[in-house]
C-alpha atoms as a PDB file:
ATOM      1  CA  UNK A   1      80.270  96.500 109.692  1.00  0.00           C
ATOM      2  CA  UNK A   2      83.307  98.856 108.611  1.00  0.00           C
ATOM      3  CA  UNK A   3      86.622  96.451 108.774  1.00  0.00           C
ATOM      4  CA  UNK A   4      89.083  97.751 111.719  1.00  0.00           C
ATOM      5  CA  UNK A   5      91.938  99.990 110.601  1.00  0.00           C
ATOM      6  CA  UNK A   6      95.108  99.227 109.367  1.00  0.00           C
ATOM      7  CA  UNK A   7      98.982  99.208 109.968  1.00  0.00           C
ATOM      8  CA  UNK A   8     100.625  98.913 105.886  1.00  0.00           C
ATOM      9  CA  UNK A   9     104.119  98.666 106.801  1.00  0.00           C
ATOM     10  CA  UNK A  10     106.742  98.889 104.030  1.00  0.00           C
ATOM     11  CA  UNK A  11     110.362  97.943 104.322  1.00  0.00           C
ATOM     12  CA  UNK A  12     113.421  99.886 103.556  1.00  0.00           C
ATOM     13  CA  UNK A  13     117.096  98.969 101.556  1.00  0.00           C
ATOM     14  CA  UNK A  14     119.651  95.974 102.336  1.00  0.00           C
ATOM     15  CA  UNK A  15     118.977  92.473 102.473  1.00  0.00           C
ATOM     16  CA  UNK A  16     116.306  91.488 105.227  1.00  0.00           C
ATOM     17  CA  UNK A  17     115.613  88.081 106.866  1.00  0.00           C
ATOM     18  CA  UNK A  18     112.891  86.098 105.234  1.00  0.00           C
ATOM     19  CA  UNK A  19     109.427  87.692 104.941  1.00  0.00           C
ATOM     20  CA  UNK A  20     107.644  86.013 107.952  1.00  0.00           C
ATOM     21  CA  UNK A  21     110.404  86.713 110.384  1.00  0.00           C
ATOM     22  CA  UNK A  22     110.997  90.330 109.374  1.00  0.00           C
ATOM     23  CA  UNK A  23     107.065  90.974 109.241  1.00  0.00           C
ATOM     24  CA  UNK A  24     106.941  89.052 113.088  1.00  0.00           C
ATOM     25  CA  UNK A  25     110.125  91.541 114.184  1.00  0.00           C
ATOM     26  CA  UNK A  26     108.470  94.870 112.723  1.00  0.00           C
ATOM     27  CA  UNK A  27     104.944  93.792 114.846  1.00  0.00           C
ATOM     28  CA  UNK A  28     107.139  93.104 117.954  1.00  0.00           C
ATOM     29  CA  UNK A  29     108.587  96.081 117.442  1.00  0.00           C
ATOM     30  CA  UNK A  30     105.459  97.854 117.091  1.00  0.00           C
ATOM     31  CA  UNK A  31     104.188  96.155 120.203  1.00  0.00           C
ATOM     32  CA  UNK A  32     107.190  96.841 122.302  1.00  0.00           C
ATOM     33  CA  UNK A  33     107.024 100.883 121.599  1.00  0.00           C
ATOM     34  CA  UNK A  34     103.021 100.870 122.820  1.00  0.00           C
ATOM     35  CA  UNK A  35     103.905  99.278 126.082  1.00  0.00           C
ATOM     36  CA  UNK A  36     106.400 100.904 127.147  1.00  0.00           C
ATOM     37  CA  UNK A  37     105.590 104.593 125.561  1.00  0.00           C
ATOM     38  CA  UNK A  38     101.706 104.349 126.059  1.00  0.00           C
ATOM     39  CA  UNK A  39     101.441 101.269 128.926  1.00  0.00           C
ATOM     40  CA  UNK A  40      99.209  99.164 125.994  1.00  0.00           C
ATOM     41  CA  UNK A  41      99.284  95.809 125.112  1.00  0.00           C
ATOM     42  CA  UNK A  42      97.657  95.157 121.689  1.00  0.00           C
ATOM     43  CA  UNK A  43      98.881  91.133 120.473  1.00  0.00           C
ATOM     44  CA  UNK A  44      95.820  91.820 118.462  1.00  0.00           C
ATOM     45  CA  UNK A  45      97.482  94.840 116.771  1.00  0.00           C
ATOM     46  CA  UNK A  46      96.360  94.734 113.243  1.00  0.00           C
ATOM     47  CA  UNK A  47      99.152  94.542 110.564  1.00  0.00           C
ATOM     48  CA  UNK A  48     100.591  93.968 107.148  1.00  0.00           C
ATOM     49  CA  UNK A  49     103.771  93.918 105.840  1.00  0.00           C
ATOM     50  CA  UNK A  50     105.022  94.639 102.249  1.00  0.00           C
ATOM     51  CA  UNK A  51     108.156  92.618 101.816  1.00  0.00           C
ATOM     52  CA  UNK A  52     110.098  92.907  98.333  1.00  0.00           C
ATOM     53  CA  UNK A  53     113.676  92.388  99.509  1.00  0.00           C
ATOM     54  CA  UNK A  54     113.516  88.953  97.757  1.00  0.00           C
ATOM     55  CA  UNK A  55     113.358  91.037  94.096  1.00  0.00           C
ATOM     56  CA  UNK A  56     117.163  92.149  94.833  1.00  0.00           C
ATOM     57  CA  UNK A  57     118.701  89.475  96.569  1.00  0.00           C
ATOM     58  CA  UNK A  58     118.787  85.824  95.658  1.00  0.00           C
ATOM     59  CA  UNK A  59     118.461  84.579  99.403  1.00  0.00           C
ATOM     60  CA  UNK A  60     117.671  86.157 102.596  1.00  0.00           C
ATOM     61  CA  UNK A  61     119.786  87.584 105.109  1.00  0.00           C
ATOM     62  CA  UNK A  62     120.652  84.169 107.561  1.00  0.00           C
ATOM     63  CA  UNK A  63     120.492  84.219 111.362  1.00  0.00           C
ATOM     64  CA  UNK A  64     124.559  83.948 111.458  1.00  0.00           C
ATOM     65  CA  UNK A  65     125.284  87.025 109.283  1.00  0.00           C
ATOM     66  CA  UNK A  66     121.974  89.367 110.808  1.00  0.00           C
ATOM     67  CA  UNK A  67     124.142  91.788 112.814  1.00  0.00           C
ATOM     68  CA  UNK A  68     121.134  93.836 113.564  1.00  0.00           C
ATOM     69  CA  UNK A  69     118.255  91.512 114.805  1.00  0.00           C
ATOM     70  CA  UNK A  70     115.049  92.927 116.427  1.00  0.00           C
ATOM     71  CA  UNK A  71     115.281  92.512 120.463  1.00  0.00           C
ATOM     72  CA  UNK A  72     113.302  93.770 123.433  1.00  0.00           C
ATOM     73  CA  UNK A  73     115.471  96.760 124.550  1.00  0.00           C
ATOM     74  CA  UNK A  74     117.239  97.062 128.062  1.00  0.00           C
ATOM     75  CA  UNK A  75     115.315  99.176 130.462  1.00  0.00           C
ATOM     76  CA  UNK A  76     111.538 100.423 131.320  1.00  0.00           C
ATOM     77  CA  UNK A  77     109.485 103.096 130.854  1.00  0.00           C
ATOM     78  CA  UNK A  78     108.625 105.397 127.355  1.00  0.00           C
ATOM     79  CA  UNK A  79     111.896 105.959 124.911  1.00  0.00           C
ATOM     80  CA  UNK A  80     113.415 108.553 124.864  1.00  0.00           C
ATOM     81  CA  UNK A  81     112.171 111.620 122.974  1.00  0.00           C
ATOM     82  CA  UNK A  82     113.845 115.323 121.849  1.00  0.00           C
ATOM     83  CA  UNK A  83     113.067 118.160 123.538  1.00  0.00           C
ATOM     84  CA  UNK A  84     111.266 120.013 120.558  1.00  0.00           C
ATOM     85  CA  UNK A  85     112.583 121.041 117.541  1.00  0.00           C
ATOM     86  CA  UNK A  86     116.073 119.501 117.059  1.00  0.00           C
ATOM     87  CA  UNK A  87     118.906 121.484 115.355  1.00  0.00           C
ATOM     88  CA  UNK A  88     120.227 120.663 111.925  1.00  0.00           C
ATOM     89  CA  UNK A  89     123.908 118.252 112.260  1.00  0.00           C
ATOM     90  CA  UNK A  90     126.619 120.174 110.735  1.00  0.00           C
ATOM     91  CA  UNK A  91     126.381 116.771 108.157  1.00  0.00           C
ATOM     92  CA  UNK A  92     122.836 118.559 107.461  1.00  0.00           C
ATOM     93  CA  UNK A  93     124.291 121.746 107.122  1.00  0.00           C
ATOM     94  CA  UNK A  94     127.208 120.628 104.761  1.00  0.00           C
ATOM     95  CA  UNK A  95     124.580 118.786 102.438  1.00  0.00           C
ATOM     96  CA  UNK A  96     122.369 121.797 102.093  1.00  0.00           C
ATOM     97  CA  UNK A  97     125.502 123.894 100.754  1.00  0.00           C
ATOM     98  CA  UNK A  98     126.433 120.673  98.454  1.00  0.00           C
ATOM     99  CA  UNK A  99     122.904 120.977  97.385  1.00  0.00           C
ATOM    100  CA  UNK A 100     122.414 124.048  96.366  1.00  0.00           C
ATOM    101  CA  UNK A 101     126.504 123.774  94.495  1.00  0.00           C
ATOM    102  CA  UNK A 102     124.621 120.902  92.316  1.00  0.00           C
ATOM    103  CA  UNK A 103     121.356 122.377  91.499  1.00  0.00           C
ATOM    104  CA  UNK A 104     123.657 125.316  90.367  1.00  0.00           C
ATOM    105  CA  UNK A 105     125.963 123.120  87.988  1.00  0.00           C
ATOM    106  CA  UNK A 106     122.762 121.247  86.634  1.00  0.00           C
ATOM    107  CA  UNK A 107     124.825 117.780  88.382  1.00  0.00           C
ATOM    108  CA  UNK A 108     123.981 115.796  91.296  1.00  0.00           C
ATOM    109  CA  UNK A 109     127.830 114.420  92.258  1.00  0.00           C
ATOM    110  CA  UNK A 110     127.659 113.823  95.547  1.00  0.00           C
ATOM    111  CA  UNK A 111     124.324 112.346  95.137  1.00  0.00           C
ATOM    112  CA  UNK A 112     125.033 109.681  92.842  1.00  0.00           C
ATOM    113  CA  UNK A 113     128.163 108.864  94.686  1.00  0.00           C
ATOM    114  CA  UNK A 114     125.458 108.117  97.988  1.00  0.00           C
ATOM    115  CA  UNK A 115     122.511 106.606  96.018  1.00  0.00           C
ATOM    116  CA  UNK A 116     125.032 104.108  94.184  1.00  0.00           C
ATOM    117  CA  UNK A 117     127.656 103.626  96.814  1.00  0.00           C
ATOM    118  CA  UNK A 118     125.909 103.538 100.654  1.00  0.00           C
ATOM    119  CA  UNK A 119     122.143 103.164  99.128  1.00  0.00           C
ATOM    120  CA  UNK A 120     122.719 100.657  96.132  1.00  0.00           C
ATOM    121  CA  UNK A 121     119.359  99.540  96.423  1.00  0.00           C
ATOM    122  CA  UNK A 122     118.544 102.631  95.687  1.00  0.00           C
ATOM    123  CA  UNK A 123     120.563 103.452  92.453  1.00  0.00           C
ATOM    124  CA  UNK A 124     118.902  99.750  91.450  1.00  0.00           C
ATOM    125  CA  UNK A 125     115.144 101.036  91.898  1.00  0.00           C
ATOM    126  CA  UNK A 126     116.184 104.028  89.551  1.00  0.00           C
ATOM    127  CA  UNK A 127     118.597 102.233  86.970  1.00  0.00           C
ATOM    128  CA  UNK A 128     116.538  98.524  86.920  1.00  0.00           C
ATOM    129  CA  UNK A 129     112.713  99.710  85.482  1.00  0.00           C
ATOM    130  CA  UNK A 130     111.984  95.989  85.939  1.00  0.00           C
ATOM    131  CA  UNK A 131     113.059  95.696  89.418  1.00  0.00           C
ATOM    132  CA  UNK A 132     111.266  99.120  90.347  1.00  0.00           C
ATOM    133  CA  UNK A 133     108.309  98.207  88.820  1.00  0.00           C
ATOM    134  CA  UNK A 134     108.127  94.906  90.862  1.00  0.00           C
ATOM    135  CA  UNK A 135     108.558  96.693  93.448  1.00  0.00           C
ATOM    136  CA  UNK A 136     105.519  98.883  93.266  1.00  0.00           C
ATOM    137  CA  UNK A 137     103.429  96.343  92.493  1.00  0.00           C
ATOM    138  CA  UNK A 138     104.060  94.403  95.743  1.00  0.00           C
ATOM    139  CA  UNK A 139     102.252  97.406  97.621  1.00  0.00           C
ATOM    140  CA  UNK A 140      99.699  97.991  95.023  1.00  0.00           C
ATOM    141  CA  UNK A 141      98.507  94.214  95.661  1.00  0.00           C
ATOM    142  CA  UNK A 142      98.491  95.307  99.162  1.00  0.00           C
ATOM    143  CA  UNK A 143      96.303  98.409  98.780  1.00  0.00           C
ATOM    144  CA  UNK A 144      94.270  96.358  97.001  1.00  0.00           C
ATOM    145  CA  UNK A 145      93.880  93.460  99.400  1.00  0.00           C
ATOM    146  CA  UNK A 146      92.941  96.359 101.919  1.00  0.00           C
ATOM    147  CA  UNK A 147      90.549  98.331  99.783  1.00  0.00           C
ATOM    148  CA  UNK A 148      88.128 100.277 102.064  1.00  0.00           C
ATOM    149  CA  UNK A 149      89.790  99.935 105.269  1.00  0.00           C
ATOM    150  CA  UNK A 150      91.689 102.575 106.801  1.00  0.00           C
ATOM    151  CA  UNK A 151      95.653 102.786 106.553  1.00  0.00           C
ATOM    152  CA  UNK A 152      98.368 103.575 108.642  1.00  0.00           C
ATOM    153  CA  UNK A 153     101.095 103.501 106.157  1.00  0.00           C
ATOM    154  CA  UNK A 154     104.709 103.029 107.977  1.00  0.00           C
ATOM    155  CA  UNK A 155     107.252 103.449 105.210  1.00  0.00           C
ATOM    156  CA  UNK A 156     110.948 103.382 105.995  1.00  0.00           C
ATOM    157  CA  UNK A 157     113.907 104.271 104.199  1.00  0.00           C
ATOM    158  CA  UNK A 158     113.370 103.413 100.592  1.00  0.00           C
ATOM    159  CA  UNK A 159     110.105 102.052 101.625  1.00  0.00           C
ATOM    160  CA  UNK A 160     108.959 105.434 101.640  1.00  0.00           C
ATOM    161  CA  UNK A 161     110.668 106.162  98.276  1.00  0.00           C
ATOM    162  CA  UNK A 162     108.621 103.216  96.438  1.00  0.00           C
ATOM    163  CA  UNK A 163     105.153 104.467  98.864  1.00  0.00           C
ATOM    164  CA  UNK A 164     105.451 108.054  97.664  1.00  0.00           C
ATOM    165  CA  UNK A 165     105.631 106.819  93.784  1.00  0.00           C
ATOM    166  CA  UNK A 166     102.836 104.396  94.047  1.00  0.00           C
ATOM    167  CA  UNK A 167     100.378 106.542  95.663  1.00  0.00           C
ATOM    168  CA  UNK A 168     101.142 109.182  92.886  1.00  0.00           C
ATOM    169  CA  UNK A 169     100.478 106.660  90.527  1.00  0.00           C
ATOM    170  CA  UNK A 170      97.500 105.446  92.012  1.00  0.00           C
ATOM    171  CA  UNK A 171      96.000 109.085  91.820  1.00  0.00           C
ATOM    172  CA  UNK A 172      96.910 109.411  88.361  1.00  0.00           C
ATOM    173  CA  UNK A 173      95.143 106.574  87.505  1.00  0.00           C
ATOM    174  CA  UNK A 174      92.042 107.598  90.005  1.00  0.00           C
ATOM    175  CA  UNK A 175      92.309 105.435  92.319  1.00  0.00           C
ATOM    176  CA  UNK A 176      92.651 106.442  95.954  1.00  0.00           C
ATOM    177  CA  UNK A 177      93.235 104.085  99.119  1.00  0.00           C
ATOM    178  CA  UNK A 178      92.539 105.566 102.369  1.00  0.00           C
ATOM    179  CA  UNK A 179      95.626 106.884 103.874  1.00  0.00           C
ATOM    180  CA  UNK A 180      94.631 107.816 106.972  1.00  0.00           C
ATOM    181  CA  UNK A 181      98.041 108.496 108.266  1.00  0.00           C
ATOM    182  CA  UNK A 182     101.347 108.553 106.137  1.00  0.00           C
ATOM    183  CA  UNK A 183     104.438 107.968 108.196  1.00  0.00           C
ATOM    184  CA  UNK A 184     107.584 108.276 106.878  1.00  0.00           C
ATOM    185  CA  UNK A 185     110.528 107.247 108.941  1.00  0.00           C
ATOM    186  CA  UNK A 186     114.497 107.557 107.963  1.00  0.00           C
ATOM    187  CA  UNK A 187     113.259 108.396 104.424  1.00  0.00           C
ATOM    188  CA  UNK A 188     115.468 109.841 101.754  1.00  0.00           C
ATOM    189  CA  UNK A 189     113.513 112.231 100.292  1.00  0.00           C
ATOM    190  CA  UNK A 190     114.728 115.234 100.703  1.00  0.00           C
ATOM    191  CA  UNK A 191     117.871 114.205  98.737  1.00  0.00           C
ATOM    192  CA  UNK A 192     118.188 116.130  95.563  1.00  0.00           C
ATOM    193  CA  UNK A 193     118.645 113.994  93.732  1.00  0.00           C
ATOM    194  CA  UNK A 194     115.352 112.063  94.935  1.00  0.00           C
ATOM    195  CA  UNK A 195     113.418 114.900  94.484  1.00  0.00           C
ATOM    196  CA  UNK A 196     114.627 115.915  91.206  1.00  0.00           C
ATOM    197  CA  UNK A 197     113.440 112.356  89.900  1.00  0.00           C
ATOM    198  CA  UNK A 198     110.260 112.169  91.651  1.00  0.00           C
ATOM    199  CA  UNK A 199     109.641 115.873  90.043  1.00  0.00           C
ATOM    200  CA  UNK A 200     110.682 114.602  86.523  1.00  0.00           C
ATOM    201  CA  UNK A 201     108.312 111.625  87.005  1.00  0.00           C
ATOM    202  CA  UNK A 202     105.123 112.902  88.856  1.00  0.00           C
ATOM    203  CA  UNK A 203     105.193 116.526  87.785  1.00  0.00           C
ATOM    204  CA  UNK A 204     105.749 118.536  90.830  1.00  0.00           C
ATOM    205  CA  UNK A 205     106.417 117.645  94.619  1.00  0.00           C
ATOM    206  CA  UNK A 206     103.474 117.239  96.880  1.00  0.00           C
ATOM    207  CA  UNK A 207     101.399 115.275  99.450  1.00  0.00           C
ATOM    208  CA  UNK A 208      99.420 112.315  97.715  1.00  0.00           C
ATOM    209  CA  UNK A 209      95.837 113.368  97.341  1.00  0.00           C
ATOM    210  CA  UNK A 210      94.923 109.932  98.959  1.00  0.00           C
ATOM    211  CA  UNK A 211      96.543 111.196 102.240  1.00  0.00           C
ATOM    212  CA  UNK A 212      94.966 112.794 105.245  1.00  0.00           C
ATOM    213  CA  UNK A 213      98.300 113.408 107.387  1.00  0.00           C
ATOM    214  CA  UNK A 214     101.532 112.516 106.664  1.00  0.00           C
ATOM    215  CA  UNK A 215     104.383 112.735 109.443  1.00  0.00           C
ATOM    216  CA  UNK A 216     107.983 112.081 108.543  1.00  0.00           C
ATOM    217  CA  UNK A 217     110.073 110.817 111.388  1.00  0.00           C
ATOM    218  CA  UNK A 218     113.592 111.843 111.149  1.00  0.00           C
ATOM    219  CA  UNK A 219     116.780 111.385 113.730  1.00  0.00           C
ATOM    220  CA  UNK A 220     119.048 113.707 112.778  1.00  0.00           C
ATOM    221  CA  UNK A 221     121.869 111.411 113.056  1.00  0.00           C
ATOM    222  CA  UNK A 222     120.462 109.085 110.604  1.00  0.00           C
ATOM    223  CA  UNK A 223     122.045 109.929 107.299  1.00  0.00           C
ATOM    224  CA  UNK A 224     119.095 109.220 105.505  1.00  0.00           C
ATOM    225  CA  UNK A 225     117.884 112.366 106.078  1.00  0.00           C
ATOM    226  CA  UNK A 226     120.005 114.851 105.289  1.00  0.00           C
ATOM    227  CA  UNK A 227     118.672 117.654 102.413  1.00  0.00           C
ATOM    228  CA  UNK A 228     115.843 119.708 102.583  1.00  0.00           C
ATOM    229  CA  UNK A 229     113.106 119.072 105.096  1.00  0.00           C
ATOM    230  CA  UNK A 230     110.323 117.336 103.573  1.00  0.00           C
ATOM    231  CA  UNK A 231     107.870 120.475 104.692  1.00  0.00           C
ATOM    232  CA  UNK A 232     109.876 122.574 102.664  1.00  0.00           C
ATOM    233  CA  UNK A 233     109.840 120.363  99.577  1.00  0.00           C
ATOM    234  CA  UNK A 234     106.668 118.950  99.125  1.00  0.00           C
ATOM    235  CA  UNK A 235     103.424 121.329  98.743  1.00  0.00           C
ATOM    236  CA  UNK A 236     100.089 120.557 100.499  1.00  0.00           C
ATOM    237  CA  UNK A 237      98.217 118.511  98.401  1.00  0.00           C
ATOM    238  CA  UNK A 238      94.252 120.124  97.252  1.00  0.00           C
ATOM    239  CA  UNK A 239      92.854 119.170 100.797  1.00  0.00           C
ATOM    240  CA  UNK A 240      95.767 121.398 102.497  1.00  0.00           C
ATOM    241  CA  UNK A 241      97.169 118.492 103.964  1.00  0.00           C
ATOM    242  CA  UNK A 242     100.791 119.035 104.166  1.00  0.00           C
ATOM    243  CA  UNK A 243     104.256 117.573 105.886  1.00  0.00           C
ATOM    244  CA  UNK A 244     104.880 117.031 109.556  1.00  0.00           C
ATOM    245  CA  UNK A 245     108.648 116.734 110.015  1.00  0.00           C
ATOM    246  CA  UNK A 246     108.526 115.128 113.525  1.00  0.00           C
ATOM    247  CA  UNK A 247     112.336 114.642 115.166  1.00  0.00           C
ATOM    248  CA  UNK A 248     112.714 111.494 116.383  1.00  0.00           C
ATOM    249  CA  UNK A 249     115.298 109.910 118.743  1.00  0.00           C
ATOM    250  CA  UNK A 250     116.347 106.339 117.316  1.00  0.00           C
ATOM    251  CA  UNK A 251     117.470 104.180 120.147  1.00  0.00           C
ATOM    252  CA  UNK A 252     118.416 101.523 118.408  1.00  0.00           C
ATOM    253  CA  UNK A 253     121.655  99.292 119.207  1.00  0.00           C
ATOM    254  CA  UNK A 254     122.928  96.295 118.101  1.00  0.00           C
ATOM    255  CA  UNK A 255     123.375  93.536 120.339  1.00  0.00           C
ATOM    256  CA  UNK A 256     127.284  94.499 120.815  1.00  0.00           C
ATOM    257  CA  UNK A 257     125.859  97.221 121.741  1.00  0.00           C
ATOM    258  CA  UNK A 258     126.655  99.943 118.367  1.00  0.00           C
ATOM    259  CA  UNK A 259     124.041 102.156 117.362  1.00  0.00           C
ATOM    260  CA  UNK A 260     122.193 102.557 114.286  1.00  0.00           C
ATOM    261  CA  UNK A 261     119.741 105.207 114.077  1.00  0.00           C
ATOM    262  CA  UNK A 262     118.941 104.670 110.734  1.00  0.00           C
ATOM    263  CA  UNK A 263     117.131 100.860 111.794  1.00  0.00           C
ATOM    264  CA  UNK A 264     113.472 100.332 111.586  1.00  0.00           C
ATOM    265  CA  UNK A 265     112.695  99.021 114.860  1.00  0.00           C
ATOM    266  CA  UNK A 266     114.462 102.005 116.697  1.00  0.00           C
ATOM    267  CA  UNK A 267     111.943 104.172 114.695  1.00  0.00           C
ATOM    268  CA  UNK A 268     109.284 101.738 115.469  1.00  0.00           C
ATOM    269  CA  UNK A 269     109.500 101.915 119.259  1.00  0.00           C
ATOM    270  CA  UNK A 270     109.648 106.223 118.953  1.00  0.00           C
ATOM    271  CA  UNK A 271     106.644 107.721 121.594  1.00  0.00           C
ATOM    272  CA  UNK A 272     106.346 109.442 118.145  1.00  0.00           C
ATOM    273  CA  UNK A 273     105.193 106.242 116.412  1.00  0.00           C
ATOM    274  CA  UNK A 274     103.614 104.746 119.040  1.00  0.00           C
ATOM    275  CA  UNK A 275     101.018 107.938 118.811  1.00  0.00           C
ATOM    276  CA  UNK A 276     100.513 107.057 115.783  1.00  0.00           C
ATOM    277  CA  UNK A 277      99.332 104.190 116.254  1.00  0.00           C
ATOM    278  CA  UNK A 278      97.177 104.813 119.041  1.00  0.00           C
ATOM    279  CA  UNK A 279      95.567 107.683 117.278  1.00  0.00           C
ATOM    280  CA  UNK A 280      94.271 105.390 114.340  1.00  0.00           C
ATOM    281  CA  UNK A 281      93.100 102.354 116.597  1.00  0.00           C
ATOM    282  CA  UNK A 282      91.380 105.086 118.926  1.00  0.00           C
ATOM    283  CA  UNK A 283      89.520 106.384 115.941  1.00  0.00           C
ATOM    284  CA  UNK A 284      88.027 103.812 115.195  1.00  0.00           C
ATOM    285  CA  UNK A 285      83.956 104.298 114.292  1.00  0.00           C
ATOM    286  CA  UNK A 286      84.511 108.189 115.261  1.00  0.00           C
ATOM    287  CA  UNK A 287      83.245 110.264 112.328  1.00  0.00           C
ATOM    288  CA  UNK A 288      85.586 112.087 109.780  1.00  0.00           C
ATOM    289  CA  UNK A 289      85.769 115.542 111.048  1.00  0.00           C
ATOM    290  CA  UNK A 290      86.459 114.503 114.928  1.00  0.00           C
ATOM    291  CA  UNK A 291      89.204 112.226 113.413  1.00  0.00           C
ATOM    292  CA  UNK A 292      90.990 115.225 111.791  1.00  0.00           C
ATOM    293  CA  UNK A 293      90.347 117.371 114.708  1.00  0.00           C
ATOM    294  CA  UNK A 294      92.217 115.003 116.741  1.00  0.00           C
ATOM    295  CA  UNK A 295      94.971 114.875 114.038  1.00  0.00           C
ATOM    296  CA  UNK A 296      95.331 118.108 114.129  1.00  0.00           C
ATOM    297  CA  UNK A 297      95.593 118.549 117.819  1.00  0.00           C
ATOM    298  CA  UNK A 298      98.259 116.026 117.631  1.00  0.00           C
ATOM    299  CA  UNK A 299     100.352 117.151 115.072  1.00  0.00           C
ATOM    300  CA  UNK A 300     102.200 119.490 117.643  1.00  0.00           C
ATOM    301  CA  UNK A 301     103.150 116.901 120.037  1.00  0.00           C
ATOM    302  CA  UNK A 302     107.044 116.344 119.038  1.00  0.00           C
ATOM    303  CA  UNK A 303     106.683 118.041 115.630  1.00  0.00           C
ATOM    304  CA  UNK A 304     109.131 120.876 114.901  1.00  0.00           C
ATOM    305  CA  UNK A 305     107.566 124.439 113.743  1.00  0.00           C
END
């Protein structure tokens, strides 16, 4: 009997709370989004969680100094959602001209000034080889542990970052979990200077052979996300699988009531998400091509063109 599919989740940058409490707060979150967006209850959900915030930090983030804990959010009914395609910030449009200043000067200035200042996790994965390779190995042992099943794989933020390099790895080295579903959420790829590493390390910029459909959630208020669209910087891999920028509304606020729209567990309650999930528990035991027929068909729910 084929083992039920899987959700591979993958957190992002900054000190987290320890391992079993952030791994309970991403399920809840998980949970939370299905009620409410799809009216389903699954306390059976099947899930994972790849934890390495414990190779940067010497203790975890305590209850007293968490300023953004996971909650139930005020309210009923499915979160909110945009209206199709949503428009570039005038942040987004200001990056783009920075962008195309430092590919033109052969210097990525403002990008080192973000990676190392606002995303120092970040600067460590690409300055510490130790630390980055720890790293990747925490969700190799997790493919690994998983081998055969089917993956939903929910990376966020630099999550997505230390996803993107293994599975590239892994295909180099011919091996090849089953992605079913990639989902990217408040990921920093399109960053320049991201890209020009990942280029400079993997050869060229494209979808992981070992994925079937990979959907990168973006609000357009979350920082993170500035730079090029990932469907415009990453070719279709040999199975013409390519990137689904979906725009995403982050709800997310912190119990004084701020917003963050870069937080996990905003993007983890998105309809967008939630679809997700649904999508790979419903196809469960249906045969290969009906699965992708059905991905297809919902690839243009909430994706822009």
């Amino acid at each position: 009997m084929q083992e039920r599919p899987l959700i591979l989740g993958i957190h992002g940058l900054a000190n987290k709370p320890p391992r079993e409490e952030k791994q309970a707060w991403w399920g809840q979150a998980i949970r939370e989004g299905m009620r409410r967006n799809l009216g389903r209850d699954r306390e059976d959900l099947p899930f994972d969680f790849v934890y390495w915030a414990d190779l940067r930090y010497d203790a975890p983030l305590c209850e007293t100094r968490n300023r953004e804990p996971y909650y139930a959010a005020r309210g009923r009914g499915p979160f909110p959602s945009p209206d199709g395609a949503t428009a570039p910030t005038l942040t987004d449009r200001l990056y783009r001209v920075v962008e195309w200043c430092q590919d033109r000067i052969g210097r990525q200035i403002l990008d080192d000034v973000i990676i190392e200042h606002r995303l120092d996790d970040l600067w460590g994965y690409h300055e510490d080889i130790l630390f980055r390779q720890a790293a990747r190995d925490r969700l190799r042992e997790a493919f690994e542990r998983h081998a055969g099943r089917r993956l939903l794989l929910a990376a966020h933020s630099m999550g997505s970052l230390i996803a993107y390099d293994v599975l590239r790895q892994l295909e180099r080295e011919g091996c090849r979990p089953q992605v079913s579903h990639f989902v990217t959420m408040g990921a920093p790829l399109g960053l320049s200077e991201i890209k020009h590493r990942l280029a400079a390390e993997h050869g060229d910029l494209r979808v992981p052979e070992a994925v079937a459909r990979w959907s990168n959630l973006g609000d357009r208020e979350d920082v993170a996300t500035v730079g090029t669209v990932l469907s415009e910087a990453y070719t279709p891999n040999a199975a013409g699988v390519g990137v689904v920028d979906c725009p995403v509304i982050n709800a997310y606020r912190r119990p004084k009531g701020g917003a963050n729209r870069h937080k996990s567990y905003g993007y983890l309650r998105t309809p967008e998400f939630s679809r997700a999930v649904g999508m790979l528990l419903d196809a469960q035991g249906v045969p290969r091509g009906e699965r992708e027929a059905i991905a297809r068909s919902e690839v243009s729910e909430g994706a822009s063109p």
